[in-house]
PDB file of N, CA and C in Angstrom:
ATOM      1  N   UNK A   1       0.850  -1.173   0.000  1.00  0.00           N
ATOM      2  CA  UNK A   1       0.000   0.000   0.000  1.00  0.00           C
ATOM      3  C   UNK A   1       0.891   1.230   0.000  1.00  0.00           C
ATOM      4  N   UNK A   2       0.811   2.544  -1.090  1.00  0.00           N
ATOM      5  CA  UNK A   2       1.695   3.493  -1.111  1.00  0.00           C
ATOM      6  C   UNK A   2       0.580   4.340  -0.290  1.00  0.00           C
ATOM      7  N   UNK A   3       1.655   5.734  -0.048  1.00  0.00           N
ATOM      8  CA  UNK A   3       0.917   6.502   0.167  1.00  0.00           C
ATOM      9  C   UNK A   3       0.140   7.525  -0.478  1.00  0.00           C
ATOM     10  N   UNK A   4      -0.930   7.886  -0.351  1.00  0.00           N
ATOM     11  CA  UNK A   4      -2.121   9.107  -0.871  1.00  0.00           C
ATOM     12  C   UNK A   4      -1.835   9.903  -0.507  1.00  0.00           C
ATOM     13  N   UNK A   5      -1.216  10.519  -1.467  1.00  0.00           N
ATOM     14  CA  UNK A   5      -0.809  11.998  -1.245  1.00  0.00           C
ATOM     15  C   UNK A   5      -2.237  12.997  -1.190  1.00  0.00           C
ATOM     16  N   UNK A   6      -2.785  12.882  -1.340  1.00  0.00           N
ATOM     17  CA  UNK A   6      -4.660  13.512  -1.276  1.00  0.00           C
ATOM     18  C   UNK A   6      -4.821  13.998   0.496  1.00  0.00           C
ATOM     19  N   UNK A   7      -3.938  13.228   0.998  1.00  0.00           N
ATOM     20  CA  UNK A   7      -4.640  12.843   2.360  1.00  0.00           C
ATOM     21  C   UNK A   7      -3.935  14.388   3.133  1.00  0.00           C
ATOM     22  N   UNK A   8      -2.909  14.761   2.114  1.00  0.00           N
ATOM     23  CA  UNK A   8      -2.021  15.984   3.236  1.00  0.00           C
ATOM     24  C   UNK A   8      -2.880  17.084   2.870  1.00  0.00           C
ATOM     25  N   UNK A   9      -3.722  17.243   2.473  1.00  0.00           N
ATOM     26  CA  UNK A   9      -4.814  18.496   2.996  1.00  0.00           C
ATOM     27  C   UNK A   9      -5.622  18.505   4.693  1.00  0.00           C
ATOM     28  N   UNK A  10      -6.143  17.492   4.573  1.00  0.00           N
ATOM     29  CA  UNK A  10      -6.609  16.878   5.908  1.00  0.00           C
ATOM     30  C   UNK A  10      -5.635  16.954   7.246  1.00  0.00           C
ATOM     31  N   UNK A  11      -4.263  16.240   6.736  1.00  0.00           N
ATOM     32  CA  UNK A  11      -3.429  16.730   7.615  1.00  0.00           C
ATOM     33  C   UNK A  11      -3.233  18.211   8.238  1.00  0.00           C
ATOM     34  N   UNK A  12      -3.064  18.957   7.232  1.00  0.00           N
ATOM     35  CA  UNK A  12      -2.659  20.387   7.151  1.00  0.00           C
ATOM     36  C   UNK A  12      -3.729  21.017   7.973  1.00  0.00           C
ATOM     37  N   UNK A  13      -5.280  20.574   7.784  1.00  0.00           N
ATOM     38  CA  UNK A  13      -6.387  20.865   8.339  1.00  0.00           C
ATOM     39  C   UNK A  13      -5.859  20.553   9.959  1.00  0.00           C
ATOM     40  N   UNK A  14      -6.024  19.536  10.141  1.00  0.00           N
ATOM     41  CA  UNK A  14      -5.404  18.890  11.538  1.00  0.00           C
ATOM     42  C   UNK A  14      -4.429  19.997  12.180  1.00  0.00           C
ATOM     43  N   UNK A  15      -3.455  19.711  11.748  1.00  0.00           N
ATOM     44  CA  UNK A  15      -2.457  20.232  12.295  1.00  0.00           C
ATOM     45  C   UNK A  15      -2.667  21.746  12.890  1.00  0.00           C
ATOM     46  N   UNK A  16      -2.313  22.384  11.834  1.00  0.00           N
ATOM     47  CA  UNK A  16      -2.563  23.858  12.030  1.00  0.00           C
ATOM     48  C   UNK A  16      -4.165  24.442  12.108  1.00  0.00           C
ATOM     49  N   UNK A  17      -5.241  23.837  12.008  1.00  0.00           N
ATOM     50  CA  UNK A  17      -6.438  24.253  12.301  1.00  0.00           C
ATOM     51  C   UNK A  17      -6.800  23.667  13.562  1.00  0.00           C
ATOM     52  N   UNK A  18      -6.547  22.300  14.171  1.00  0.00           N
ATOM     53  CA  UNK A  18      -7.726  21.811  15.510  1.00  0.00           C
ATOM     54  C   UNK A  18      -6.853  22.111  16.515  1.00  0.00           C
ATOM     55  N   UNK A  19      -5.583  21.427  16.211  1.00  0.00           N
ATOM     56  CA  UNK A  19      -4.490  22.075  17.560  1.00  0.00           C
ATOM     57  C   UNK A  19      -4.738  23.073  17.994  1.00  0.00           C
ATOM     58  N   UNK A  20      -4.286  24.363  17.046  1.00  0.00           N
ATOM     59  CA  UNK A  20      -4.169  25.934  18.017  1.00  0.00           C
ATOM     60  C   UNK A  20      -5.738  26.009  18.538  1.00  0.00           C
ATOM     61  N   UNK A  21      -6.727  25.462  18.234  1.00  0.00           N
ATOM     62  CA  UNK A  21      -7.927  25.821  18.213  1.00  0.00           C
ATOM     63  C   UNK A  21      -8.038  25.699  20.456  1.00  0.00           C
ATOM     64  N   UNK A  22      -7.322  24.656  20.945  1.00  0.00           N
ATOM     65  CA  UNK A  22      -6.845  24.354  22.260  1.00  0.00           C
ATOM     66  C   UNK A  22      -6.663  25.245  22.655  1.00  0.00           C
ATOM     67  N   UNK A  23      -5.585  25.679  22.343  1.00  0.00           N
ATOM     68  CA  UNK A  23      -4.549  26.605  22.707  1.00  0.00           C
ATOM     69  C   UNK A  23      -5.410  27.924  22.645  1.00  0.00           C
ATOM     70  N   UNK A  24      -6.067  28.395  21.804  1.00  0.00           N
ATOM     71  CA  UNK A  24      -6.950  29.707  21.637  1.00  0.00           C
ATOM     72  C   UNK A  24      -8.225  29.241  22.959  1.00  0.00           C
ATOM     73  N   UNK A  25      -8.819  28.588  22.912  1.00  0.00           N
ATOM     74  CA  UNK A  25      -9.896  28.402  24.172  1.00  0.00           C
ATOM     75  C   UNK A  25      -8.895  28.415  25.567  1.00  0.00           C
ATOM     76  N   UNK A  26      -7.705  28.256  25.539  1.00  0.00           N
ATOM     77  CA  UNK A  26      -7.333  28.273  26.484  1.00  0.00           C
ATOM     78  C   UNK A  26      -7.364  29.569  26.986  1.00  0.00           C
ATOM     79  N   UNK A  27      -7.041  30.670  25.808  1.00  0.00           N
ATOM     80  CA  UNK A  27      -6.638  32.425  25.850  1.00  0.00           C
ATOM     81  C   UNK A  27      -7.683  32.547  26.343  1.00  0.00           C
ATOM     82  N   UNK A  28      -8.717  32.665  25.464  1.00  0.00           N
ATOM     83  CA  UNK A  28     -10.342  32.824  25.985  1.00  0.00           C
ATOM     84  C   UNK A  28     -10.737  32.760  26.738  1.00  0.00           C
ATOM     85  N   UNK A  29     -10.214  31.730  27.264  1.00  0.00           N
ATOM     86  CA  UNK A  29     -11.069  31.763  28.925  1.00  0.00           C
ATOM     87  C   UNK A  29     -10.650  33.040  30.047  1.00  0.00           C
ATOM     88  N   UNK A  30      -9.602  32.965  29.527  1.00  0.00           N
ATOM     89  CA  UNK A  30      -8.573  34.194  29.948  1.00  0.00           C
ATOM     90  C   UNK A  30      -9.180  35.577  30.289  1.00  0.00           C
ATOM     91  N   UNK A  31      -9.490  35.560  28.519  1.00  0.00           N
ATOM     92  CA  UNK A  31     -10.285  36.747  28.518  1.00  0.00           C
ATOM     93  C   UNK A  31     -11.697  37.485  28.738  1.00  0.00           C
ATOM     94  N   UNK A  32     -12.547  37.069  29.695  1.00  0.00           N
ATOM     95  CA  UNK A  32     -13.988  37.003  30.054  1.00  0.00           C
ATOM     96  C   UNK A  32     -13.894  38.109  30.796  1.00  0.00           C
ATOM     97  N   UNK A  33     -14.708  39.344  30.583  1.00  0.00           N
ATOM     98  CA  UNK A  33     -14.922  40.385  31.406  1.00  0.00           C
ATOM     99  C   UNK A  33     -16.157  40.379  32.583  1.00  0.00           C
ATOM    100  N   UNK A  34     -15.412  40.444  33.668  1.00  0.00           N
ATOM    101  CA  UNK A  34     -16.574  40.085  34.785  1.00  0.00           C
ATOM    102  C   UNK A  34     -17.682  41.187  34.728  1.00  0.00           C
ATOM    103  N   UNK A  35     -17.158  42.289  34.228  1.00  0.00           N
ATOM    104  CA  UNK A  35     -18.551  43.491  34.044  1.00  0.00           C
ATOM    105  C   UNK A  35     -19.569  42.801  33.408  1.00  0.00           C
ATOM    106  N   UNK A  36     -18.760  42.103  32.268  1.00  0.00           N
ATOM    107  CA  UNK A  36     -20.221  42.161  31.169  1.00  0.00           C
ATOM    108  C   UNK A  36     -21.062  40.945  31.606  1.00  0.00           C
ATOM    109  N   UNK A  37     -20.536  39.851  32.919  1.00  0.00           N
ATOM    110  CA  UNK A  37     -21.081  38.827  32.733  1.00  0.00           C
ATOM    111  C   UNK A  37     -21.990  39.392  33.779  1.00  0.00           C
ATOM    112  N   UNK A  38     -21.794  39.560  34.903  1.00  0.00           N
ATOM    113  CA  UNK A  38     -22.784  40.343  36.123  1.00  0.00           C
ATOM    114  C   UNK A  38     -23.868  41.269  35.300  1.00  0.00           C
ATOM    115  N   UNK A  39     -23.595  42.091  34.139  1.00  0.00           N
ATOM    116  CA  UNK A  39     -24.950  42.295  33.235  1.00  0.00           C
ATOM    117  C   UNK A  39     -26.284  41.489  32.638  1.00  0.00           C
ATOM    118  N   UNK A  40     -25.243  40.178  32.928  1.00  0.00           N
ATOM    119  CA  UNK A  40     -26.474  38.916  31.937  1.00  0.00           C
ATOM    120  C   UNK A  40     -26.910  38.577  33.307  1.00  0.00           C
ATOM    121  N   UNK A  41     -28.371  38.479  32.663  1.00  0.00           N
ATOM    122  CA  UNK A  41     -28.834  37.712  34.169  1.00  0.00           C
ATOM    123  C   UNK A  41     -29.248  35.757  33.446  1.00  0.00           C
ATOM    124  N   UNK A  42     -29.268  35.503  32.460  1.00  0.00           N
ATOM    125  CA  UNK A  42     -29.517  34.052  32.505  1.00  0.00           C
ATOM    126  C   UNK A  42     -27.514  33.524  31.682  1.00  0.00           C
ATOM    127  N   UNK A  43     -27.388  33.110  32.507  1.00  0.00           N
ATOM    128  CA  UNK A  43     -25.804  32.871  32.221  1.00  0.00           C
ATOM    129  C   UNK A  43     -25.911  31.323  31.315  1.00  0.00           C
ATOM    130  N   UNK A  44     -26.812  30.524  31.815  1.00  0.00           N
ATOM    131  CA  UNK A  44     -27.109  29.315  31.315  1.00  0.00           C
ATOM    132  C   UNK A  44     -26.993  29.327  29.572  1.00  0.00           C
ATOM    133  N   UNK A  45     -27.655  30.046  29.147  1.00  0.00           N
ATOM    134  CA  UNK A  45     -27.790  30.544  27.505  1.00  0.00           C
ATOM    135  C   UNK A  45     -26.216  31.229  26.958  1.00  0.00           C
ATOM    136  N   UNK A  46     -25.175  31.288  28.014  1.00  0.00           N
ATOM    137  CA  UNK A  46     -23.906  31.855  26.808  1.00  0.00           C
ATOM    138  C   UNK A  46     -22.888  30.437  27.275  1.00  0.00           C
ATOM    139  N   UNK A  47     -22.996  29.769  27.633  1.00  0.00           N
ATOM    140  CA  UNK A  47     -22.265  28.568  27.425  1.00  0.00           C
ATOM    141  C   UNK A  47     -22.666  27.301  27.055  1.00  0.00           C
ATOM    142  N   UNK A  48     -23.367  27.124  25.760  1.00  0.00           N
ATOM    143  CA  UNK A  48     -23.204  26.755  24.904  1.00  0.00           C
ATOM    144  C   UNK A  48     -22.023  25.757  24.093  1.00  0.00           C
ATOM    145  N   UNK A  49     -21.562  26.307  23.953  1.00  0.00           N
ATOM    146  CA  UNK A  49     -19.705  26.222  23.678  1.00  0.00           C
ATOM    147  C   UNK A  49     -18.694  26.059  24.481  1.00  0.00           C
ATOM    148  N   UNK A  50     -18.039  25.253  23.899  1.00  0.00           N
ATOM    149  CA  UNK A  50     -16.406  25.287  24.736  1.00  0.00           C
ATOM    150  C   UNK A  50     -15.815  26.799  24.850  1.00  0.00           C
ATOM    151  N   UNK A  51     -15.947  27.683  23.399  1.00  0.00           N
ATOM    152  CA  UNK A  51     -15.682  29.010  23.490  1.00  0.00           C
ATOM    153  C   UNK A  51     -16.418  29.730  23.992  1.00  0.00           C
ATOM    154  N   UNK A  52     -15.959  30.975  24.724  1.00  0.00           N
ATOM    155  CA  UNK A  52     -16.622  32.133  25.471  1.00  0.00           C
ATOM    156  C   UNK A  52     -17.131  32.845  24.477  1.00  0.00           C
ATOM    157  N   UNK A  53     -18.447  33.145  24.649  1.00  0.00           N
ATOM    158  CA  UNK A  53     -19.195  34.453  23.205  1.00  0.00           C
ATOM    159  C   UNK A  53     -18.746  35.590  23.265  1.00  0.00           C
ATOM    160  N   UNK A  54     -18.939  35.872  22.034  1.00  0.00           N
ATOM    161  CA  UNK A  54     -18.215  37.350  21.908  1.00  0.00           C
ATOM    162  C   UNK A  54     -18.974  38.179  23.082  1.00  0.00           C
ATOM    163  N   UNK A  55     -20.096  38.079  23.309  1.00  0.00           N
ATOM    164  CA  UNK A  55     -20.799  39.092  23.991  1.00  0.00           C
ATOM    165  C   UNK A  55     -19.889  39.443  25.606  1.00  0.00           C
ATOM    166  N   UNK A  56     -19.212  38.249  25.922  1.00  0.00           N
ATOM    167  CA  UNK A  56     -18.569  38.668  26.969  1.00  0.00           C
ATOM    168  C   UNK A  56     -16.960  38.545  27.086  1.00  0.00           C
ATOM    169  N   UNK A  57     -16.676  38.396  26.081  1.00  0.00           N
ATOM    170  CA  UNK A  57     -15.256  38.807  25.867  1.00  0.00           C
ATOM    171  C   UNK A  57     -14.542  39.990  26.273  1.00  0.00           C
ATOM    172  N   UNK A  58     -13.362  40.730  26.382  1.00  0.00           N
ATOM    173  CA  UNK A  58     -13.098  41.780  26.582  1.00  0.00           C
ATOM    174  C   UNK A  58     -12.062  42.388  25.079  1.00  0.00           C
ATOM    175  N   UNK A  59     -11.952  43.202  25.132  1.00  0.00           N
ATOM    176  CA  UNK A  59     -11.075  43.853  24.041  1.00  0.00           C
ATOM    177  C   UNK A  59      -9.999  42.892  23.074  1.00  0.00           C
ATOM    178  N   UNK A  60      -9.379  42.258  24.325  1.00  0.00           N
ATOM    179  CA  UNK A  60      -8.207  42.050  23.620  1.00  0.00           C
ATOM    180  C   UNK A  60      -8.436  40.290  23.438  1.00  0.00           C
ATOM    181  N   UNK A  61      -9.619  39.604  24.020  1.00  0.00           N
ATOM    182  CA  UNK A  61     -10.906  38.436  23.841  1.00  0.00           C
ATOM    183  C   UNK A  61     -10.913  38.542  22.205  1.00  0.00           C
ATOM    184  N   UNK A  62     -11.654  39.806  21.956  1.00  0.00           N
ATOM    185  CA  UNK A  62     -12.126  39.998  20.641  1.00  0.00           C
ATOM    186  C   UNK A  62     -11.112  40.047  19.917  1.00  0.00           C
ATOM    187  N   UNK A  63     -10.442  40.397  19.858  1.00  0.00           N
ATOM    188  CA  UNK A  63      -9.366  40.851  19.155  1.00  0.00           C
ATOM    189  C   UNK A  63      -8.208  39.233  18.946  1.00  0.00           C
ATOM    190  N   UNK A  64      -8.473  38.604  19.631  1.00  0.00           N
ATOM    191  CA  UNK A  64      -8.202  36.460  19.412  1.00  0.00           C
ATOM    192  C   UNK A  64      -8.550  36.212  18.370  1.00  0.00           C
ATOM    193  N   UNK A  65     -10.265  36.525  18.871  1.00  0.00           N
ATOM    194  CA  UNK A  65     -10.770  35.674  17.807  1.00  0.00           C
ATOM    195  C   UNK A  65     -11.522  36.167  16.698  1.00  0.00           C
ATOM    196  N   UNK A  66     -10.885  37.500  16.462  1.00  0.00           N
ATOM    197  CA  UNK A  66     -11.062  38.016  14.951  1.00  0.00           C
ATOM    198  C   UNK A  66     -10.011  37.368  14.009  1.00  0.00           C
ATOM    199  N   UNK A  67      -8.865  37.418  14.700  1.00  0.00           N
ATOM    200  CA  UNK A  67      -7.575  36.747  14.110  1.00  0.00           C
ATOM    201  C   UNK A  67      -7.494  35.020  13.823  1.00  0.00           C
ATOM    202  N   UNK A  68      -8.212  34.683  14.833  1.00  0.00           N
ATOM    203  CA  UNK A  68      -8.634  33.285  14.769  1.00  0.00           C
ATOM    204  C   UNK A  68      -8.901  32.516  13.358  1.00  0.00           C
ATOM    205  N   UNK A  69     -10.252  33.828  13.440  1.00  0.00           N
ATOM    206  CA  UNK A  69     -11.318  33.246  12.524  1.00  0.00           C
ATOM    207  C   UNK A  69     -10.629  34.084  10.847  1.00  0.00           C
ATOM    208  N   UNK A  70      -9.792  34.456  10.952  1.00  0.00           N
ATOM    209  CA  UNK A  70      -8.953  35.140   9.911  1.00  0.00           C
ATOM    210  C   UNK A  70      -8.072  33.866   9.472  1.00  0.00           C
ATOM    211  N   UNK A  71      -7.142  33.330  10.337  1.00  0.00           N
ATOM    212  CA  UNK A  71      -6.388  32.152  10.732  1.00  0.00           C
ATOM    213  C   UNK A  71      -6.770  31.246   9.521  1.00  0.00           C
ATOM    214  N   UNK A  72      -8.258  30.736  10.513  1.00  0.00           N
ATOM    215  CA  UNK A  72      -8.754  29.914  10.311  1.00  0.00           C
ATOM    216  C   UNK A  72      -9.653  29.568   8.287  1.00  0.00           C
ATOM    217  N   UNK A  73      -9.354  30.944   8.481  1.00  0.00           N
ATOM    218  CA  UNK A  73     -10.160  30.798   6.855  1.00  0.00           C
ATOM    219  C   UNK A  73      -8.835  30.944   5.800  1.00  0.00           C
ATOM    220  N   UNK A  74      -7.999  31.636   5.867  1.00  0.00           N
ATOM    221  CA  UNK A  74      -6.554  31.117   5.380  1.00  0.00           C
ATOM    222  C   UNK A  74      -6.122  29.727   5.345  1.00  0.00           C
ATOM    223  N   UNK A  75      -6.463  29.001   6.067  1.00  0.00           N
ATOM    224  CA  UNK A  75      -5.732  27.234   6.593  1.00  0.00           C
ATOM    225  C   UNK A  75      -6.960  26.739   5.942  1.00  0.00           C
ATOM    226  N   UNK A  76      -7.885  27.355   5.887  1.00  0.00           N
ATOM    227  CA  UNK A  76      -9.004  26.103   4.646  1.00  0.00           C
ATOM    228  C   UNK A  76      -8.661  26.552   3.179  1.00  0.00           C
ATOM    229  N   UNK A  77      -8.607  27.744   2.810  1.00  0.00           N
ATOM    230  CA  UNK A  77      -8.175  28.032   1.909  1.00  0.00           C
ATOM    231  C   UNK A  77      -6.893  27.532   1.135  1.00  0.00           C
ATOM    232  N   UNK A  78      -5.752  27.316   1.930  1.00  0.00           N
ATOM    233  CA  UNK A  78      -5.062  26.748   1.696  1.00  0.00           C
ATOM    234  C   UNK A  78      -4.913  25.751   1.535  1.00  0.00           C
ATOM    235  N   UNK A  79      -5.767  24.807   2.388  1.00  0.00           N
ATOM    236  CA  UNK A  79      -5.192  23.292   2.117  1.00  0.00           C
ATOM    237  C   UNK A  79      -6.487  23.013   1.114  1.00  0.00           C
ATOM    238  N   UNK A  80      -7.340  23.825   0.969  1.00  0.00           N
ATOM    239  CA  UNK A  80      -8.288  23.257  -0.345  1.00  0.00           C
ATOM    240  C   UNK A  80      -7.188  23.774  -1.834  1.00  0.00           C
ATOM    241  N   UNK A  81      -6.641  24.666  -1.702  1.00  0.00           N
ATOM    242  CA  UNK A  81      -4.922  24.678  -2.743  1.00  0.00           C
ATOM    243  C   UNK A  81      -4.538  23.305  -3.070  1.00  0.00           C
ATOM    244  N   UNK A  82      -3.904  23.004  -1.920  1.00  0.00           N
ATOM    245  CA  UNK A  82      -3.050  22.275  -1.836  1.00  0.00           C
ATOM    246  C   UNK A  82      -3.696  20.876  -2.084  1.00  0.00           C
ATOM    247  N   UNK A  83      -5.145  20.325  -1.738  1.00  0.00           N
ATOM    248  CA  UNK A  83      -5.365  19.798  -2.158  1.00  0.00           C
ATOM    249  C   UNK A  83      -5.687  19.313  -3.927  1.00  0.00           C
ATOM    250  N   UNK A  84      -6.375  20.546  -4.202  1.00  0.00           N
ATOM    251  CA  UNK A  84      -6.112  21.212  -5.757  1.00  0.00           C
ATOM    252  C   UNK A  84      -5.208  20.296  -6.363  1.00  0.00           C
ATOM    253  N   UNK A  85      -3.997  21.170  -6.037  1.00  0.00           N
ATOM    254  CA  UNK A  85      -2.847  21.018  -6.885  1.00  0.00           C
ATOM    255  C   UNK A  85      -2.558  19.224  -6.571  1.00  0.00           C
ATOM    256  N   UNK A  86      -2.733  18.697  -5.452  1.00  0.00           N
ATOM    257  CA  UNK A  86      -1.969  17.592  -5.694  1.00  0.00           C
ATOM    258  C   UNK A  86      -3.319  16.304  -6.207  1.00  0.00           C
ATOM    259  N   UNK A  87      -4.129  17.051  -6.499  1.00  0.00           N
ATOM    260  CA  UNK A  87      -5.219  16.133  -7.080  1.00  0.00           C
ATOM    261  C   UNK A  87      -5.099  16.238  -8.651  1.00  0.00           C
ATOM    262  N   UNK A  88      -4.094  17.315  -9.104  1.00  0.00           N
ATOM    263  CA  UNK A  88      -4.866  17.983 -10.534  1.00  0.00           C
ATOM    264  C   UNK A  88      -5.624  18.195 -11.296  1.00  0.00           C
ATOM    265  N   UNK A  89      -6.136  19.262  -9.927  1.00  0.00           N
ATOM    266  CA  UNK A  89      -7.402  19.796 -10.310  1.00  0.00           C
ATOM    267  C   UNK A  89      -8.302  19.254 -11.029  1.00  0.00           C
ATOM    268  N   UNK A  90      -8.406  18.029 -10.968  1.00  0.00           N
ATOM    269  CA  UNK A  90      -9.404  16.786 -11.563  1.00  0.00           C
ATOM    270  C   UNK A  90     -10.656  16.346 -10.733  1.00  0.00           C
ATOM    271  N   UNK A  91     -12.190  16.340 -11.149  1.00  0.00           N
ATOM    272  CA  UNK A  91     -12.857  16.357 -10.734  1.00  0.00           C
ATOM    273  C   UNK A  91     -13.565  14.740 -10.744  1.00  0.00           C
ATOM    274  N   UNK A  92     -12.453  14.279 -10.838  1.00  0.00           N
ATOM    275  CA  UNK A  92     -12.716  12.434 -11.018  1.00  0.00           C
ATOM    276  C   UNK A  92     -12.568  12.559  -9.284  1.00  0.00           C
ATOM    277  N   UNK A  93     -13.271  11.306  -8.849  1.00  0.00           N
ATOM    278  CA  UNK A  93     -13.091  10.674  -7.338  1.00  0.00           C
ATOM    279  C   UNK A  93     -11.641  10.263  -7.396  1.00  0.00           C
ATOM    280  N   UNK A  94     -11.182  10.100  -6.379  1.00  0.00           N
ATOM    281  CA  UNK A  94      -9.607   9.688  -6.188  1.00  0.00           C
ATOM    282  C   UNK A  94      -9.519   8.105  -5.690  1.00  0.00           C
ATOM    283  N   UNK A  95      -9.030   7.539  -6.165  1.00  0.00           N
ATOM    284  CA  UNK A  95      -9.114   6.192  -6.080  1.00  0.00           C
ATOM    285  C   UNK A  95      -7.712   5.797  -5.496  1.00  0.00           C
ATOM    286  N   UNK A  96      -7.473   4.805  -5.128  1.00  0.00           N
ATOM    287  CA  UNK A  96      -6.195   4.091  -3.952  1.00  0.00           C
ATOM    288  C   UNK A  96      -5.941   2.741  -5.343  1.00  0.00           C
ATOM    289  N   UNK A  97      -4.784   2.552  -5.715  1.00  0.00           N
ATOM    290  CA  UNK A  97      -4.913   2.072  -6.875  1.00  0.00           C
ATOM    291  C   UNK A  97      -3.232   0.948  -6.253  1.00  0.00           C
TER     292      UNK A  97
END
């Protein structure tokens, strides 16, 4: 069995997209402004998510995960490239041969 080269988009996804994604919830949590949460009175409804909502983030909260989600759309963009190119640009299914 060789290897599928098809498969290093997925990787690339992996790697540099789910990892830091840790590492950023970790910031986040960081960044929760106690003003804005003592404003909400049903707290139950913003955790939802592993991530903190924007609504109670603080400045530099927001400012993560604008970049994040900037990040994050670069690294799909890219590895849908990269997948591209190492598929050539062929719209046949990829077969293991």
């Amino acid at each position: 069995m060789e290897f599928n080269s098809a498969v290093i988009p997925f990787l690339v996804l992996l790697v540099l997209g789910v990892f830091p994604q840790f590492y950023l919830i970790r910031l986040l949590s960081k960044q929760v402004s106690r003003e804005k949460i003592n404003q909400i009175e049903d707290l139950s409804a913003l955790w939802k998510m592993t991530i903190p909502p924007s609504s109670v983030l603080t400045e530099k909260g927001l400012k993560l995960q604008k970049w994040y989600r900037i990040y994050l759309v670069f690294i799909v963009i890219a590895a849908t490239g990269i997948g591209l190119y190492l598929t050539g640009f062929s719209l046949s299914p990829i077969s293991i041969t």
